[in-house]
N, C-alpha and C. Protein backbone atom coordinates (compact mmCIF):
# COMPACT_ATOMS: atom_id res chain seq x y z
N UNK A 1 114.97 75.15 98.14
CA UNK A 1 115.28 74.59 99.45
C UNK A 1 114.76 75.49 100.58
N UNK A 2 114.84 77.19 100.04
CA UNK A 2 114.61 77.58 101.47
C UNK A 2 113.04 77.87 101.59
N UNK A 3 112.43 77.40 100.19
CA UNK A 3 111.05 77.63 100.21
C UNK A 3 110.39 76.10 101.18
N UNK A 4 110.90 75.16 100.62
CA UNK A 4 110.49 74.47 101.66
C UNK A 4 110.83 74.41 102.81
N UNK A 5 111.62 75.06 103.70
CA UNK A 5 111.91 74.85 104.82
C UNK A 5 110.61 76.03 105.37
N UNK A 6 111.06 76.94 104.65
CA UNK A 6 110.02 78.06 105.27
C UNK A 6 108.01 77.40 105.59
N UNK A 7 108.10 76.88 104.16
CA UNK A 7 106.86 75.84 104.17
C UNK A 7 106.67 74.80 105.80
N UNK A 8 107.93 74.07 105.73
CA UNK A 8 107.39 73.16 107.07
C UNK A 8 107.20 73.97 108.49
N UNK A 9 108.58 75.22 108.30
CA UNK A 9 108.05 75.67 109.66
C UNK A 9 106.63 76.04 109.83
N UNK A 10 106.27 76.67 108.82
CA UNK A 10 105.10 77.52 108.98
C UNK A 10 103.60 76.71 109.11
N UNK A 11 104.06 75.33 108.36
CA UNK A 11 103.24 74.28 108.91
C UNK A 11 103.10 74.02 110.64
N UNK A 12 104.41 73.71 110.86
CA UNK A 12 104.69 73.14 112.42
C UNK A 12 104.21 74.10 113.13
N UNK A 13 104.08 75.70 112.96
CA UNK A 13 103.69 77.00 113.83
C UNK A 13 102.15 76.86 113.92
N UNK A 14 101.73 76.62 112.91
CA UNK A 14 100.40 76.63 112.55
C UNK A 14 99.56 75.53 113.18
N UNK A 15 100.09 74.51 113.67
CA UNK A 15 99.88 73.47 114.42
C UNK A 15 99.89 73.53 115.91
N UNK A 16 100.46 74.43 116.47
CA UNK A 16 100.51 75.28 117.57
C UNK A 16 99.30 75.55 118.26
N UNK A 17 99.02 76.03 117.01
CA UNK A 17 97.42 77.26 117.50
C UNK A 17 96.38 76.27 118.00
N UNK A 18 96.11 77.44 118.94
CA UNK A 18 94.67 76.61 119.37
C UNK A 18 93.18 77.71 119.35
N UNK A 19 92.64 76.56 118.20
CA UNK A 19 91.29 77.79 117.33
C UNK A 19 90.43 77.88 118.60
N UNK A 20 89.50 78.56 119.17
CA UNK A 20 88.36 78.52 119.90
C UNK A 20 87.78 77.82 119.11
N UNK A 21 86.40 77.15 120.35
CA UNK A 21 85.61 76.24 120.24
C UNK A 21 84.14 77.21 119.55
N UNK A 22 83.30 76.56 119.35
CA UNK A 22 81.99 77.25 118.55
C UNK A 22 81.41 77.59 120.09
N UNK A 23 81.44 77.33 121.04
CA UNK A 23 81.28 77.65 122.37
C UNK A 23 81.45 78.74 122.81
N UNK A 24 82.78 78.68 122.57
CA UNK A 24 83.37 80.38 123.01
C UNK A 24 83.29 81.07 122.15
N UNK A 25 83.15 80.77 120.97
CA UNK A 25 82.54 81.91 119.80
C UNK A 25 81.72 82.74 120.20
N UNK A 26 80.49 81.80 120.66
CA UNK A 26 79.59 82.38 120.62
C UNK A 26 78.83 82.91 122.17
N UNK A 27 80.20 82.08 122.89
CA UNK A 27 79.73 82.96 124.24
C UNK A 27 80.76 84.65 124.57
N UNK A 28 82.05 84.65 123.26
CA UNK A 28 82.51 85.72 123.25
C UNK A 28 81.53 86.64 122.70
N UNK A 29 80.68 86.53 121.53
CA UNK A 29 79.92 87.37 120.63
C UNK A 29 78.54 87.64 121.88
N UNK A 30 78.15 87.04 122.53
CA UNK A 30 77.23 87.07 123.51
C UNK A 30 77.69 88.19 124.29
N UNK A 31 79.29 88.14 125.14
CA UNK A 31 79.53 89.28 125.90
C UNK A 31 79.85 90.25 124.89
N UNK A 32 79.70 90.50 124.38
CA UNK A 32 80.55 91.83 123.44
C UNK A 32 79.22 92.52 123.13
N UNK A 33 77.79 91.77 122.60
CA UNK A 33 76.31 92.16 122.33
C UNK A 33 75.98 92.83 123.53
N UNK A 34 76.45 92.59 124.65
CA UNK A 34 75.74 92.73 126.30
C UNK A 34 76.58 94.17 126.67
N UNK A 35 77.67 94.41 126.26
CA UNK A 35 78.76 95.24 126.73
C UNK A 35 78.27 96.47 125.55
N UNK A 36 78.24 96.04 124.38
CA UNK A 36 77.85 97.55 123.59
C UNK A 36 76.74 98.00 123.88
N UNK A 37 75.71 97.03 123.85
CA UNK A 37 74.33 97.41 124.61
C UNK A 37 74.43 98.42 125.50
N UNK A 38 74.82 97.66 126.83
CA UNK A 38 75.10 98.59 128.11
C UNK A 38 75.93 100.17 127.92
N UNK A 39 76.68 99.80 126.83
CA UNK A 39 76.86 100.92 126.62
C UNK A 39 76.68 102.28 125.87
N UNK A 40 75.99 101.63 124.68
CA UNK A 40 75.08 102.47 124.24
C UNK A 40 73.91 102.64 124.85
N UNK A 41 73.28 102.19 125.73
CA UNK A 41 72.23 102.56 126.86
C UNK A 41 72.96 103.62 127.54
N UNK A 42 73.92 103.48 128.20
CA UNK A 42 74.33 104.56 129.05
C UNK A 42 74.88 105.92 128.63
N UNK A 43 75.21 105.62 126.84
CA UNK A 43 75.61 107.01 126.25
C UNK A 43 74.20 107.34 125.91
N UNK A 44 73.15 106.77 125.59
CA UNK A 44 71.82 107.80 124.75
C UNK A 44 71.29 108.28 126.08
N UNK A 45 71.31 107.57 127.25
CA UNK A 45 70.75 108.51 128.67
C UNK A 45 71.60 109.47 128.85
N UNK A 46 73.09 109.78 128.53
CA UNK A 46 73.52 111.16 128.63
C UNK A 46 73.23 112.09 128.05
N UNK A 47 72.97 111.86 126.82
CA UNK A 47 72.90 112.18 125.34
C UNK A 47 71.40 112.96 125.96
N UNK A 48 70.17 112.16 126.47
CA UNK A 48 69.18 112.89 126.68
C UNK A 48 69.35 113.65 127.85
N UNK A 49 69.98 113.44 128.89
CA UNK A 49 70.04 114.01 130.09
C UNK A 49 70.86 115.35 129.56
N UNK A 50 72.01 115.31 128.62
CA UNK A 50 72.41 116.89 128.51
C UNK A 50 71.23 117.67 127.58
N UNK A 51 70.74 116.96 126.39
CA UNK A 51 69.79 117.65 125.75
C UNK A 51 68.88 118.32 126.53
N UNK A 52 68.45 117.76 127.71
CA UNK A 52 67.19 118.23 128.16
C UNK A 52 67.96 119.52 128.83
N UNK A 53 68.69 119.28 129.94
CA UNK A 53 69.87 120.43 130.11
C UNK A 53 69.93 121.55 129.56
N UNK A 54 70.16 121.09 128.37
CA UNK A 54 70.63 122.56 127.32
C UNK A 54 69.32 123.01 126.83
N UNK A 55 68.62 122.68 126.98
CA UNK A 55 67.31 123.27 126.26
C UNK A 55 66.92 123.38 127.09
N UNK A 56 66.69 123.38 128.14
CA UNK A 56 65.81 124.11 129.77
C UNK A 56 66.98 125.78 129.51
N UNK A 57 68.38 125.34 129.32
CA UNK A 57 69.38 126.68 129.47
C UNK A 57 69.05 127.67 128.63
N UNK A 58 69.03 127.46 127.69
CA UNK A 58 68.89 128.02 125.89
C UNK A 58 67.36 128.49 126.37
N UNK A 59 66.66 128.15 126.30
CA UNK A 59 65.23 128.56 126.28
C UNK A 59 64.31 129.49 127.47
């Protein structure tokens, strides 16, 4: 008995949800490509800007 009750709620909860569209899938995966980008662009220009830094220091 309490397996089925647990069963319908979890049906009725599940009915709730609202999945994203293939739209926003793929316009979420679009911003997230644009955002690591940008940001791994802006860490390898530090990345070279201290290298060059330290090796003008060091040398």
């Amino acid at each position: 008995m309490r397996l089925n009750k647990y069963y319908k709620e979890s049906k009725d909860e599940l009915g709730k949800v609202i999945f994203p569209t293939k739209e926003q899938i793929r316009t979420a995966f679009i911003s997230v490509i644009i955002v690591v980008s940008v940001i791994a662009l802006f860490l390898a220009l530090v990345d070279i800007f201290f290298h060059y830094t330290l090796s003008r220091i060091v040398s």
